[in-house]
N, C-alpha and C. Protein backbone atom coordinates (compact mmCIF):
# COMPACT_ATOMS: atom_id res chain seq x y z
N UNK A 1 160.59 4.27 182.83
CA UNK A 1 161.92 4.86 183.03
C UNK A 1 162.26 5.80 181.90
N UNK A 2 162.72 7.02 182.29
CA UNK A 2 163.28 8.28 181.19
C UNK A 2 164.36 8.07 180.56
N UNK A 3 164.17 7.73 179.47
CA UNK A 3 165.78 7.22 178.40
C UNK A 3 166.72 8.65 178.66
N UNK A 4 167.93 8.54 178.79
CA UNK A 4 169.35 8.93 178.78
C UNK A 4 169.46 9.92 177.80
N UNK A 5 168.86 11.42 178.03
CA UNK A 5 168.77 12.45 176.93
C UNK A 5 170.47 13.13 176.58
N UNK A 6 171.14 13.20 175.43
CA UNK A 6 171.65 14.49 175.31
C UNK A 6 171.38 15.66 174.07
N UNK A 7 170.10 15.51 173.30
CA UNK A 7 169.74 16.24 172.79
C UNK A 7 168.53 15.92 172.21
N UNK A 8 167.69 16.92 171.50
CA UNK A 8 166.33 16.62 170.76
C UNK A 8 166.18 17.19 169.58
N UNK A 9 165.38 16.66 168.70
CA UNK A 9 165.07 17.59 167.25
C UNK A 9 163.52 17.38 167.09
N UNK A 10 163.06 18.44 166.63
CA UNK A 10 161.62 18.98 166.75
C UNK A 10 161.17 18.92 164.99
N UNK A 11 159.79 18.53 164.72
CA UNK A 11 159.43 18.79 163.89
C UNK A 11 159.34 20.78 163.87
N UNK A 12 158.48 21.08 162.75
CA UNK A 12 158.17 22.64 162.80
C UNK A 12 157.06 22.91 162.92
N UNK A 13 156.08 22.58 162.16
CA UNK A 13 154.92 23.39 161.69
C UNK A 13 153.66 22.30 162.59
N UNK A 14 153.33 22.86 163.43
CA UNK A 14 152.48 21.93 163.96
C UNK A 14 152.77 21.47 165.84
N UNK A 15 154.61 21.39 165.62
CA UNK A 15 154.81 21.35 167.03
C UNK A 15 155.70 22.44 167.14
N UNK A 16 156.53 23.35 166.93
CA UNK A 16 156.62 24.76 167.57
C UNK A 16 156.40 25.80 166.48
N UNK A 17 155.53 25.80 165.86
CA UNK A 17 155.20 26.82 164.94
C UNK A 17 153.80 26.42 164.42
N UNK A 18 152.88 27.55 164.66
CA UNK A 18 151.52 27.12 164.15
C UNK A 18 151.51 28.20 162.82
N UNK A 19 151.56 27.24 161.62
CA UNK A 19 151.91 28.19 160.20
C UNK A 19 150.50 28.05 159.38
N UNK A 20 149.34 27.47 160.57
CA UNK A 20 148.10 27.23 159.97
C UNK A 20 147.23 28.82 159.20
N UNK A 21 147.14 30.18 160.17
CA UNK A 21 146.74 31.04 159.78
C UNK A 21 147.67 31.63 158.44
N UNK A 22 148.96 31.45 158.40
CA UNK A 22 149.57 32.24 157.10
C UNK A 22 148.84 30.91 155.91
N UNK A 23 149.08 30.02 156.07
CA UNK A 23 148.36 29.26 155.11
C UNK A 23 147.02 29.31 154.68
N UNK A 24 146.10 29.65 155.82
CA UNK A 24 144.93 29.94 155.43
C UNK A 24 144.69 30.85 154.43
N UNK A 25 145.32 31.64 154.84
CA UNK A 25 145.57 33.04 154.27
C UNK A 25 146.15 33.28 152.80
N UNK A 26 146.92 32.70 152.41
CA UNK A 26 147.22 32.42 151.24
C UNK A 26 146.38 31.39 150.58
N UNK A 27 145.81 30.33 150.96
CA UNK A 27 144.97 29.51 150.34
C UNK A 27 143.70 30.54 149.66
N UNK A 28 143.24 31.12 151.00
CA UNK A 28 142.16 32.22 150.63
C UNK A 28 142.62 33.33 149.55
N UNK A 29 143.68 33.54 149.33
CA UNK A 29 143.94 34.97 148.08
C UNK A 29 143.47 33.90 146.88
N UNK A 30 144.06 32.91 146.74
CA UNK A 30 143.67 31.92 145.54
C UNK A 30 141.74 31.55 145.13
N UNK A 31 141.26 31.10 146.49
CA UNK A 31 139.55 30.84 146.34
C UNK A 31 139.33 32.31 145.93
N UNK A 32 139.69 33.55 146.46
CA UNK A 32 139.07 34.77 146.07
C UNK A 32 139.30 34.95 143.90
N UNK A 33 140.33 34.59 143.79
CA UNK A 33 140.83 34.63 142.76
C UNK A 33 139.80 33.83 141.96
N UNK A 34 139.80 32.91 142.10
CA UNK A 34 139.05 31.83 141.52
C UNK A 34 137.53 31.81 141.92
N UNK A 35 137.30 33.24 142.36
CA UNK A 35 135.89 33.09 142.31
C UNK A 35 135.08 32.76 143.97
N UNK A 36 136.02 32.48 144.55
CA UNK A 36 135.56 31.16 145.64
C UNK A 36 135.39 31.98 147.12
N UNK A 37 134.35 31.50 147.74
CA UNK A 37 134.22 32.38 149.33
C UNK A 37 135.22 32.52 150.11
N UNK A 38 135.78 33.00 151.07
CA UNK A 38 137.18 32.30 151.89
C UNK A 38 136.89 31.55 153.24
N UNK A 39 137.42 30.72 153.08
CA UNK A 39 137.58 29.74 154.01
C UNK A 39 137.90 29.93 155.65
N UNK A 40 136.76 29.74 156.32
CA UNK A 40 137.13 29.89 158.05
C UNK A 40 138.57 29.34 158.27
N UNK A 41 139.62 29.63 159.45
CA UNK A 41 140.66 28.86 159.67
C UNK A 41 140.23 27.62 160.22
N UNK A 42 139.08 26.96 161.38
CA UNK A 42 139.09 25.56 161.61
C UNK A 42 138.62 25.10 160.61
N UNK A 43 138.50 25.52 159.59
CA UNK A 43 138.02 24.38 158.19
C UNK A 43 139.20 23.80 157.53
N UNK A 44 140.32 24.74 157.66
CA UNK A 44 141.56 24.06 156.60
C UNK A 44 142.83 23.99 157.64
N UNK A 45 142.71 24.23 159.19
CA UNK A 45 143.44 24.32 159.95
C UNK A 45 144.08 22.82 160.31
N UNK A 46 143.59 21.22 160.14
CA UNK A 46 144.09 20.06 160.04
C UNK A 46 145.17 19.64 159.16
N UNK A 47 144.85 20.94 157.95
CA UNK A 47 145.37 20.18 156.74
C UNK A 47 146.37 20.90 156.52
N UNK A 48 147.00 21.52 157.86
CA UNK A 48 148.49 22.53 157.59
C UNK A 48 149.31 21.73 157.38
N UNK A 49 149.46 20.59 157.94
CA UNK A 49 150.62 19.48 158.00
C UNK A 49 150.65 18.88 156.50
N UNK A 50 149.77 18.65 156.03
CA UNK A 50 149.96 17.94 154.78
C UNK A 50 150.50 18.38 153.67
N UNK A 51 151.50 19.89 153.97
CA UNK A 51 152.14 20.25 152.63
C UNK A 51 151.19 21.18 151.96
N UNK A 52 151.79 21.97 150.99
CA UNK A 52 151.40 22.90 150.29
C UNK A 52 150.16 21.80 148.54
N UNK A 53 151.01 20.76 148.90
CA UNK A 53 149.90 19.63 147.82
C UNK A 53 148.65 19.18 148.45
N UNK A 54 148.67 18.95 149.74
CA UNK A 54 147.16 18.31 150.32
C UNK A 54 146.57 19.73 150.71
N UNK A 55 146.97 20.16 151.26
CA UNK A 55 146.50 21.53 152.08
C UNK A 55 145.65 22.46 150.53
N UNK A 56 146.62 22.53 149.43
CA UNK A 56 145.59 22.80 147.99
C UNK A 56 144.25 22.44 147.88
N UNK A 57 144.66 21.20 147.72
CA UNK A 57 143.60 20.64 147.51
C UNK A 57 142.17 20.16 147.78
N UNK A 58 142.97 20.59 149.14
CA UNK A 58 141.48 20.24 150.28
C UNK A 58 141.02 22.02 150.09
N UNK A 59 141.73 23.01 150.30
CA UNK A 59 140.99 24.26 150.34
C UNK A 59 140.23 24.88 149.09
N UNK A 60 140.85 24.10 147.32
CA UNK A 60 140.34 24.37 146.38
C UNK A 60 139.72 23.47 145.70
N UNK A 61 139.63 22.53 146.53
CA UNK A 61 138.64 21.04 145.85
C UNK A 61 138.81 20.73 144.61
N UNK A 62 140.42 20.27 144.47
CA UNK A 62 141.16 20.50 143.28
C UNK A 62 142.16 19.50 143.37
N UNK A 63 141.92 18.00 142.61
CA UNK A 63 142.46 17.03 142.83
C UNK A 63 144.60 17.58 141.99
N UNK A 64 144.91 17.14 142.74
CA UNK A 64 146.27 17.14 142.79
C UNK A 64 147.15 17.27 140.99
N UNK A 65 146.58 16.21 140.74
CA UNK A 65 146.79 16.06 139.24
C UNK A 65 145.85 16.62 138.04
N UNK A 66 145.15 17.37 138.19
CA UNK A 66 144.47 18.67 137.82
C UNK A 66 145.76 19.64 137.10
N UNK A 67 145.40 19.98 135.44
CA UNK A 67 146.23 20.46 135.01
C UNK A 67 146.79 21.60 135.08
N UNK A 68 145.81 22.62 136.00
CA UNK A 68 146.15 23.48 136.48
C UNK A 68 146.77 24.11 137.78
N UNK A 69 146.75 22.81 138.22
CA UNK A 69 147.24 22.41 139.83
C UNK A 69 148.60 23.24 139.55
N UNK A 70 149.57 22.97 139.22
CA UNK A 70 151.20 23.36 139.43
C UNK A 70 151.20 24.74 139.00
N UNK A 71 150.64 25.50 138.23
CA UNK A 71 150.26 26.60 138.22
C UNK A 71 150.06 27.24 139.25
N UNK A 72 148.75 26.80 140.25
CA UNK A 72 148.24 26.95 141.75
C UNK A 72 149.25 26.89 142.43
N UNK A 73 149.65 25.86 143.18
CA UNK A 73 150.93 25.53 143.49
C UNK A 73 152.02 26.82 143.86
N UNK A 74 152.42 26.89 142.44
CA UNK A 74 153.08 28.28 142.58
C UNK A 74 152.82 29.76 143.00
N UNK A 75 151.98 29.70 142.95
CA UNK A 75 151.27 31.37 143.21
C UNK A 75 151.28 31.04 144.58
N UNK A 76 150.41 29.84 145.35
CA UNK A 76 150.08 29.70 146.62
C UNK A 76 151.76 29.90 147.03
N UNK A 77 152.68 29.08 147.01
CA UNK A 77 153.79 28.60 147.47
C UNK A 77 154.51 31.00 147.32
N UNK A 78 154.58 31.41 146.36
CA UNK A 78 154.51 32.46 146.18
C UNK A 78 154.07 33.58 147.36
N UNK A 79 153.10 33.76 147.28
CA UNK A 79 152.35 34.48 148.66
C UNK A 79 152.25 34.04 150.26
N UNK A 80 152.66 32.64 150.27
CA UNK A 80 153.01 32.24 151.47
C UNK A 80 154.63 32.36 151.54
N UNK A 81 155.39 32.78 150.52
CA UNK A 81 156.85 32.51 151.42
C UNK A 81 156.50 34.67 151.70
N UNK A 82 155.80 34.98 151.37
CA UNK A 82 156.16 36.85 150.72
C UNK A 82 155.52 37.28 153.06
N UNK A 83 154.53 35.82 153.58
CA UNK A 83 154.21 36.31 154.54
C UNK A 83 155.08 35.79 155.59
N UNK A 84 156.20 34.94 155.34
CA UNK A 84 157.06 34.59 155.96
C UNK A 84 158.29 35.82 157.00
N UNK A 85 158.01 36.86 156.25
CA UNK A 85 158.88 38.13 157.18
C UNK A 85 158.34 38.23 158.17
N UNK A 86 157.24 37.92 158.61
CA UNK A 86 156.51 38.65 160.29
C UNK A 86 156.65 36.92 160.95
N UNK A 87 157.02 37.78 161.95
CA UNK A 87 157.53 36.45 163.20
C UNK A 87 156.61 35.83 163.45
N UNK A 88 157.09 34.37 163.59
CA UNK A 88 156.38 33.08 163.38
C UNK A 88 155.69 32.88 164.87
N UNK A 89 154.53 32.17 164.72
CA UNK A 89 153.74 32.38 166.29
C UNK A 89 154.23 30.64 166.77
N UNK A 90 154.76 30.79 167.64
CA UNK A 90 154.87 29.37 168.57
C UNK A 90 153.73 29.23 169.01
N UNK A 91 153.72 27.85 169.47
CA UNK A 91 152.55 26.82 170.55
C UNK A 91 153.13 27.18 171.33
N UNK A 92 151.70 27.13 172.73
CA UNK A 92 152.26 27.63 174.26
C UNK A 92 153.21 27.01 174.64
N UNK A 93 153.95 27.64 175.50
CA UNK A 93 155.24 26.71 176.18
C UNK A 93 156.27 26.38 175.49
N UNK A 94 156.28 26.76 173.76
CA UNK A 94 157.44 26.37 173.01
C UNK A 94 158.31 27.43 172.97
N UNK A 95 158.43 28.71 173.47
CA UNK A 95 159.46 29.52 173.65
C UNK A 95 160.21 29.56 174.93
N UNK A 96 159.82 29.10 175.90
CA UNK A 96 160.47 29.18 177.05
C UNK A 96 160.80 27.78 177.10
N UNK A 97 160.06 26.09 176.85
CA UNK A 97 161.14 25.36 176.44
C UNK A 97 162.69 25.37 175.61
N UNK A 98 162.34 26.13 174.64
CA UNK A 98 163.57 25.95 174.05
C UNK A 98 164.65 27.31 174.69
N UNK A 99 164.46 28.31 174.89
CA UNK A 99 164.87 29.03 175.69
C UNK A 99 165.91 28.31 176.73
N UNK A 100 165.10 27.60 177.45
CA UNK A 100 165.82 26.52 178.37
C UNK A 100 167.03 25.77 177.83
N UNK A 101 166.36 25.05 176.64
CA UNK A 101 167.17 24.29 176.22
C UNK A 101 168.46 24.99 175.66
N UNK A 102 168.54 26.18 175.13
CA UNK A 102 169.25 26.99 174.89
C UNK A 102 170.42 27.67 176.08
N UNK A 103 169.92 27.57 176.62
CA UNK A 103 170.75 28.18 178.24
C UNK A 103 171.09 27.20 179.03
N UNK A 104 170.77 26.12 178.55
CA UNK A 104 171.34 24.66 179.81
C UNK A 104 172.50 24.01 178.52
N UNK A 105 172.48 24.68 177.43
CA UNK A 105 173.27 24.26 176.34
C UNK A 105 173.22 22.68 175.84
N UNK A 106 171.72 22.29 175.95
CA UNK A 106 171.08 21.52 175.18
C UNK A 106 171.27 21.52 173.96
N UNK A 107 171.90 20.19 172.80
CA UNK A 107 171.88 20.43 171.44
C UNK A 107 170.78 20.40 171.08
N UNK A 108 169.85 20.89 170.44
CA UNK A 108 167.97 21.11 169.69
C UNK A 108 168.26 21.80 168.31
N UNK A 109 167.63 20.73 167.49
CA UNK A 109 167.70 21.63 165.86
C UNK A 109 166.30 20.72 166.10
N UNK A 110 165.85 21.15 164.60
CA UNK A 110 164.52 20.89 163.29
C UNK A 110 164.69 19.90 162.40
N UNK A 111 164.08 19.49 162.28
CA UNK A 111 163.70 18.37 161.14
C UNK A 111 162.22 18.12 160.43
N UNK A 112 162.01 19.22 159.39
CA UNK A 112 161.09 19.13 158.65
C UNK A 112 160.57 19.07 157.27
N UNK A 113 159.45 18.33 156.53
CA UNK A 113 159.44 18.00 155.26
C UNK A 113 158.88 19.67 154.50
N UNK A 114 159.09 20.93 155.18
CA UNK A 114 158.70 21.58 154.01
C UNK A 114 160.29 22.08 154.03
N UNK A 115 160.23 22.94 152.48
CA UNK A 115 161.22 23.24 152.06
C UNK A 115 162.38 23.81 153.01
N UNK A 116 163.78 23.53 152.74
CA UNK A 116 164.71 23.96 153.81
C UNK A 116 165.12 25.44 153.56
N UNK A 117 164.81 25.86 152.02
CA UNK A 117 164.15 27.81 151.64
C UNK A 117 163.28 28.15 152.52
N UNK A 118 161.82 27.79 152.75
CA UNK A 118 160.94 28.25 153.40
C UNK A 118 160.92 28.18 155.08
N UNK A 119 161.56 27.08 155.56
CA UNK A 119 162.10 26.62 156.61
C UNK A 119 163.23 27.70 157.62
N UNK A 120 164.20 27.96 156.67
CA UNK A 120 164.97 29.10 156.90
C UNK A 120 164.61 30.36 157.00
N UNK A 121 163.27 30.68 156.15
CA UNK A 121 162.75 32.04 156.52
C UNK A 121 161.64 32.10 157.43
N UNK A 122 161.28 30.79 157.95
CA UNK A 122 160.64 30.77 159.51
C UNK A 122 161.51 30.88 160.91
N UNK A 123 162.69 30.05 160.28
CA UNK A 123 163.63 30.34 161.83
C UNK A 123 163.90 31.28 161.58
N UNK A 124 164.71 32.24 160.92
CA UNK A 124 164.84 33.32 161.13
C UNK A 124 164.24 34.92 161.38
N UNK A 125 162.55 34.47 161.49
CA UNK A 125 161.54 35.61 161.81
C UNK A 125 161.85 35.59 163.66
N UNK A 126 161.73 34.85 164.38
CA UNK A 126 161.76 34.45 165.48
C UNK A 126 163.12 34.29 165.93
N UNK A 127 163.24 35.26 167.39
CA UNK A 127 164.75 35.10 167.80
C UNK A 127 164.83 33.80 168.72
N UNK A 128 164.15 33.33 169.05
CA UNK A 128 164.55 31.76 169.82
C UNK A 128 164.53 30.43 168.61
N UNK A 129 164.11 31.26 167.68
CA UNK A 129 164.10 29.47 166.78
C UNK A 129 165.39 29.71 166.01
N UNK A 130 165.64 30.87 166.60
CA UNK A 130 167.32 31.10 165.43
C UNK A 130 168.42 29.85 166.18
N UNK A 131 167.94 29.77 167.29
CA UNK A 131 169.08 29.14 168.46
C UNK A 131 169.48 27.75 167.86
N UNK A 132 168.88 27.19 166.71
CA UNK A 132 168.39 25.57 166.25
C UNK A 132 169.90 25.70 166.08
N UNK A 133 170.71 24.26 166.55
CA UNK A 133 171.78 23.99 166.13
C UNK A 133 171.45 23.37 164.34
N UNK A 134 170.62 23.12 163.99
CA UNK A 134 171.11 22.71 162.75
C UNK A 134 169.16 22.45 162.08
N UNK A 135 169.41 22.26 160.67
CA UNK A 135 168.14 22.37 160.11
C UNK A 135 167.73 21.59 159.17
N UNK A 136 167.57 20.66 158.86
CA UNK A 136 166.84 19.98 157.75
C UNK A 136 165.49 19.71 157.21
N UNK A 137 166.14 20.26 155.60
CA UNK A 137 164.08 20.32 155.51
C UNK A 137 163.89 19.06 154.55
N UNK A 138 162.80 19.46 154.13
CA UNK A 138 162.42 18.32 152.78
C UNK A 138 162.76 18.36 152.03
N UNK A 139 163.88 18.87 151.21
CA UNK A 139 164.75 18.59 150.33
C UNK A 139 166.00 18.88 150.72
N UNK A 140 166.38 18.22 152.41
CA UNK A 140 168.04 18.65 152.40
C UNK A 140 168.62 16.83 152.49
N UNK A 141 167.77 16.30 152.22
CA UNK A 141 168.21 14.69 151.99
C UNK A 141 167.66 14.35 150.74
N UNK A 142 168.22 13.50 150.38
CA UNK A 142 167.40 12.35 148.83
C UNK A 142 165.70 12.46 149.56
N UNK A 143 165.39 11.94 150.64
CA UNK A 143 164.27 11.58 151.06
C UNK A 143 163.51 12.24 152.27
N UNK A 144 162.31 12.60 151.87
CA UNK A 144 161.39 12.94 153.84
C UNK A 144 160.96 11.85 154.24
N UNK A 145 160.70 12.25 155.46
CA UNK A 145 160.04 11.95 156.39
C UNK A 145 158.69 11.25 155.87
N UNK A 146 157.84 10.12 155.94
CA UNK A 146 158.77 9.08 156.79
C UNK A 146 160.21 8.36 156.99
N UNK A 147 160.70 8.22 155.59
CA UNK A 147 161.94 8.12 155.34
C UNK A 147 162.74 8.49 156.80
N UNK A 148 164.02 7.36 157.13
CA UNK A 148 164.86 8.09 158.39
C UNK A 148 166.22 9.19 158.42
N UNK A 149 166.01 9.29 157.01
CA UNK A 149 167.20 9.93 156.31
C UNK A 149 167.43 11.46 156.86
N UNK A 150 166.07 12.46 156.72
CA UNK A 150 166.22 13.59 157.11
C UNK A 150 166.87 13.70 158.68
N UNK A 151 166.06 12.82 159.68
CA UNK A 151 166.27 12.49 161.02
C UNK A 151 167.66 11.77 161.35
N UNK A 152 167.98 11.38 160.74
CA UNK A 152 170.01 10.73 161.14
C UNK A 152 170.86 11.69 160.55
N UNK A 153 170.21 12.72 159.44
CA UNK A 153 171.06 14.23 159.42
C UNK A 153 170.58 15.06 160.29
N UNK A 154 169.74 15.11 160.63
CA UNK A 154 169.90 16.02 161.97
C UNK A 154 170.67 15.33 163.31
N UNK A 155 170.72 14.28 163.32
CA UNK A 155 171.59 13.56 164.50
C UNK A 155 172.65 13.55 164.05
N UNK A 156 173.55 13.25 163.03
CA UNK A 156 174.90 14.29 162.40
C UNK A 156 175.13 15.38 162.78
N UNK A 157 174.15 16.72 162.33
CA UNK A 157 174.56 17.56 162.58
C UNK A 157 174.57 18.02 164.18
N UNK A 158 173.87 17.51 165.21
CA UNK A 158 173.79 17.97 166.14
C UNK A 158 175.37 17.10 167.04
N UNK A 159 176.06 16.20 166.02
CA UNK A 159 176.91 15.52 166.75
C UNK A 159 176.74 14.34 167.73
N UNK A 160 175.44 13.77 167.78
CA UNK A 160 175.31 12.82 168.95
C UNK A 160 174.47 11.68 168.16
N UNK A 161 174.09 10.73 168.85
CA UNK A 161 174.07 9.27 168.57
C UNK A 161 172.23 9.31 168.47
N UNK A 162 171.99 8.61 167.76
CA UNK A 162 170.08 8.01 167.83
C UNK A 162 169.68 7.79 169.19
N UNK A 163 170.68 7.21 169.75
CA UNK A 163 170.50 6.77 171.13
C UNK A 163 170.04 7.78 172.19
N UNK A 164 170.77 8.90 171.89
CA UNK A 164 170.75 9.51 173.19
C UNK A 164 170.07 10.87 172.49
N UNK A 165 169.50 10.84 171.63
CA UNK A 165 168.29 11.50 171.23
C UNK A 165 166.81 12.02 170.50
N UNK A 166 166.36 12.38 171.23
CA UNK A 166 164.72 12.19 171.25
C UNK A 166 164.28 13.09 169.71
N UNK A 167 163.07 12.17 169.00
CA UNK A 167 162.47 13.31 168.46
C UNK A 167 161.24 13.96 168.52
N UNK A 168 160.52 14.67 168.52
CA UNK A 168 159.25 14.83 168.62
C UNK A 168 158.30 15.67 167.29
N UNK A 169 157.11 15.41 167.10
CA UNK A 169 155.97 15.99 166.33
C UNK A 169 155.00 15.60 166.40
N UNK A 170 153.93 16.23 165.45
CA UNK A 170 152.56 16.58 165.68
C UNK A 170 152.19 14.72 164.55
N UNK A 171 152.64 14.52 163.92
CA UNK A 171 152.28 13.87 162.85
C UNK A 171 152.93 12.48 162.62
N UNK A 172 152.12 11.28 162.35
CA UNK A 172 152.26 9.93 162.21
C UNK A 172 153.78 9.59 161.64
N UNK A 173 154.14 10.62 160.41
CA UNK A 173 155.38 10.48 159.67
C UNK A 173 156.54 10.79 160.63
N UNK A 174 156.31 11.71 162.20
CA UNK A 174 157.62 12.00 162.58
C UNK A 174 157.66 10.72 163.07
N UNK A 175 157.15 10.05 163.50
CA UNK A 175 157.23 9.29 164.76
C UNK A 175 157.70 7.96 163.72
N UNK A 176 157.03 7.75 163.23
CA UNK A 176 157.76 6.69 161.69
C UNK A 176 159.36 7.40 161.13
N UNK A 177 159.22 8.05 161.14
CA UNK A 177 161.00 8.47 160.68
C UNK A 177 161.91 8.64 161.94
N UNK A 178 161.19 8.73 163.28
CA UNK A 178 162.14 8.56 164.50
C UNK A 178 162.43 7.27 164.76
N UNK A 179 161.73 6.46 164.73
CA UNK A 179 161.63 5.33 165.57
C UNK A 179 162.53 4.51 164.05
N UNK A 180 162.45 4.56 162.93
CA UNK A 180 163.54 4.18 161.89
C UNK A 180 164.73 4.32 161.97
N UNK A 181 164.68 5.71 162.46
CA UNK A 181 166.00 6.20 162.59
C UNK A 181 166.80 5.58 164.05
N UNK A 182 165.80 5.27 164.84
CA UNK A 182 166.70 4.39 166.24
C UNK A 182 166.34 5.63 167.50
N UNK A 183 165.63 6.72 166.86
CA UNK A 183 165.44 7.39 168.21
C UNK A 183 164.09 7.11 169.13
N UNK A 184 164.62 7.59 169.98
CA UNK A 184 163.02 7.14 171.11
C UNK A 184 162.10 8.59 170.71
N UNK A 185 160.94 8.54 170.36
CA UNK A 185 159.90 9.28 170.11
C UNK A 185 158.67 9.46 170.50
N UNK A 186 158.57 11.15 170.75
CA UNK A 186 157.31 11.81 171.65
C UNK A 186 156.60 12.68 170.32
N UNK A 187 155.63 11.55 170.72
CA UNK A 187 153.80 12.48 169.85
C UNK A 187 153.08 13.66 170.29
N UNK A 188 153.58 14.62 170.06
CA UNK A 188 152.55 15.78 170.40
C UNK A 188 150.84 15.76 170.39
N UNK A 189 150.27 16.45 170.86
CA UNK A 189 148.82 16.47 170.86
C UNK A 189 148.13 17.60 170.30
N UNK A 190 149.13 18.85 170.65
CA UNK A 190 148.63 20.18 170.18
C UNK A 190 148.87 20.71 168.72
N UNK A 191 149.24 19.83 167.80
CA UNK A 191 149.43 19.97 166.71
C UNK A 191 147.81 19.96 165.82
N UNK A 192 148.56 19.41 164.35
CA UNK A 192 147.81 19.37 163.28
C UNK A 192 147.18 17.88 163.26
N UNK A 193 146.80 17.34 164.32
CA UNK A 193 146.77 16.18 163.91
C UNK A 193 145.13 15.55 164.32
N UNK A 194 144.34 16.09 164.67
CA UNK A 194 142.17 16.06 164.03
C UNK A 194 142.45 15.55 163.11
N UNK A 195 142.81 15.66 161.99
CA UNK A 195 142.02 15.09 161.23
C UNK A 195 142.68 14.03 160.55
N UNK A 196 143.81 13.54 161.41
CA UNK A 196 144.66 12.14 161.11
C UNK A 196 143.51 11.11 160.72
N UNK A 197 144.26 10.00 160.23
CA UNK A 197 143.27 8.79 160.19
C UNK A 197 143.19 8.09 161.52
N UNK A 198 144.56 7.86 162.67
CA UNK A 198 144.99 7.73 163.26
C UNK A 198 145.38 8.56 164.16
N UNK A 199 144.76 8.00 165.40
CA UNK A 199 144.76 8.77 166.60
C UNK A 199 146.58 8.82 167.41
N UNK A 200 147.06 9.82 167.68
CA UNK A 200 148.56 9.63 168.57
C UNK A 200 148.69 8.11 168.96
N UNK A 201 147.78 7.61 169.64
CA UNK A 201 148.10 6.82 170.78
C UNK A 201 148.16 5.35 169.60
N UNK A 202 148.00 5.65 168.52
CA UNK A 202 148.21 4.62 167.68
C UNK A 202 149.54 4.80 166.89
N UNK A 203 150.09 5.35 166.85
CA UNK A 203 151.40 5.73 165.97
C UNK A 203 152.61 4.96 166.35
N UNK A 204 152.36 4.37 167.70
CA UNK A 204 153.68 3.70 168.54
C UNK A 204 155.14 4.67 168.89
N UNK A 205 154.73 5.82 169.51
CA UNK A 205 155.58 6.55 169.63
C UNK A 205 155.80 6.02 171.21
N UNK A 206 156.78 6.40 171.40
CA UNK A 206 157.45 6.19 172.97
C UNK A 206 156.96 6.98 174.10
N UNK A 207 156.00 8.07 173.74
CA UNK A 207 156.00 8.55 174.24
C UNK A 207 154.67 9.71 173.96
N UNK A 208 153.77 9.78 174.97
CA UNK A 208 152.49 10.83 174.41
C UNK A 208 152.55 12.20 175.20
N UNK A 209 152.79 13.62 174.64
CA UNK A 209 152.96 14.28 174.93
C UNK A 209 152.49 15.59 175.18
N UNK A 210 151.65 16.02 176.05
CA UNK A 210 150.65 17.29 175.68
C UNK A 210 150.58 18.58 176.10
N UNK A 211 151.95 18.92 176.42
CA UNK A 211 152.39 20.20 176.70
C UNK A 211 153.44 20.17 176.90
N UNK A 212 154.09 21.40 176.46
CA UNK A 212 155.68 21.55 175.64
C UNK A 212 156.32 21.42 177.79
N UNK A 213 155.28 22.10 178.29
CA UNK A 213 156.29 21.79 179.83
C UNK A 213 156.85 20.61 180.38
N UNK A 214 155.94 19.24 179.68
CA UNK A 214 155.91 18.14 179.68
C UNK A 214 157.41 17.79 179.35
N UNK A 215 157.64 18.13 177.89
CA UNK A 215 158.88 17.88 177.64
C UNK A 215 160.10 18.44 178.37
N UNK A 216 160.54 19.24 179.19
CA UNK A 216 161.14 20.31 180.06
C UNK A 216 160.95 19.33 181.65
N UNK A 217 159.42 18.32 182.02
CA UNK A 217 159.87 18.20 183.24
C UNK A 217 160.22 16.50 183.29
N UNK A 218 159.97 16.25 182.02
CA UNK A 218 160.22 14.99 181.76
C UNK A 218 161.64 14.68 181.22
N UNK A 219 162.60 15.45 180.45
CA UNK A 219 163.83 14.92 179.72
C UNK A 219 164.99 16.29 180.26
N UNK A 220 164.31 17.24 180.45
CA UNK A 220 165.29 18.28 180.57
C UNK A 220 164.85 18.92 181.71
């Protein structure tokens, strides 16, 4: 039975925004820098989700706490916000979902752990992700995701109850910060998520989901 929708909040990067090639891309100005070949995109394309700290590290084989790491860090974090002006590429079916949701006057915002700076200059490349009633990133609460904190401010801001709305993403942490938070939660498939430890169907989400139409003929 289809739980009682009146609104949804979406992760970003992974389920309507694939920010894997600008990352590549900036990872690669750094290996060139440092000497280093550049990296195919399915080689570092898993590790978009894991933040600008795992996603380092895996592309410069450069443990985290490495004294030169925060140095890195910055430059990378640097050249990836500078490619943030050219409009952000959605997953299939995620512009005309939300489109929908937009014109049936569906409440839909974001809820994601990268920065709510960098966050803001992704919705705003793209004229349908501007539509987000509301936005929280990884530092617009004390705590991310898993944490349920980011996810019950976006159910604040959108005005409505845990109850009566859904969240969805690509990654183990949304579905752990939905289901904390009291919402019923859908696991994407088309995301960042190969090279999880853990397969979707293990995460205990409410729900397995593998095309954005899915969500459109199932809740809306």
């Amino acid at each position: 039975m289809m739980p009682a929708v009146d609104g949804i909040l979406f992760d970003l990067d992974g389920t309507l925004v694939d920010s894997a090639p600008q990352l590549t891309a900036s990872a690669n100005v750094l290996r060139m820098k440092l000497g280093l070949p550049p990296l195919v995109y399915p080689a570092i394309r898993n590790a978009a989700g894991a933040g600008a700290r795992g996603l380092l590290s895996l592309a410069l084989r450069i443990p985290p706490n490495a004294p030169h790491f925060a140095s890195l860090k910055k430059a990378f974090l640097t050249d990836y916000e500078a490619r943030l002006t050219t409009p952000a590429v959605l997953f299939s079916g995620i512009e005309a979902l939300l489109t929908r949701l937009t014109e049936n006057n569906v409440p839909w915002g974001i809820v994601t752990n990268k920065p709510e700076r960098l966050a803001q200059l992704v919705v705003a490349s793209h004229p349908v992700l501007r539509h987000a009633r509301c936005l929280v990133g990884g530092d617009t609460t004390p705590e991310m995701k898993p944490s349920p904190l980011p996810v019950l401010e976006g159910v604040k801001r959108l005005h409505l109850t845990p109850q009566k709305t859904i969240y969805a993403g690509d990654d183990e942490r949304d579905i752990r910060a939905g289901r904390a938070a009291g919402l019923k939660t859908l696991a994407l498939t088309w995301g960042y998520i190969a090279g999880g430890l853990r397969p979707p169907s293990a995460w205990g989400a409410d729900f397995l989901i593998t095309s954005a139409d899915e969500i459109t003929e199932r809740f809306f």
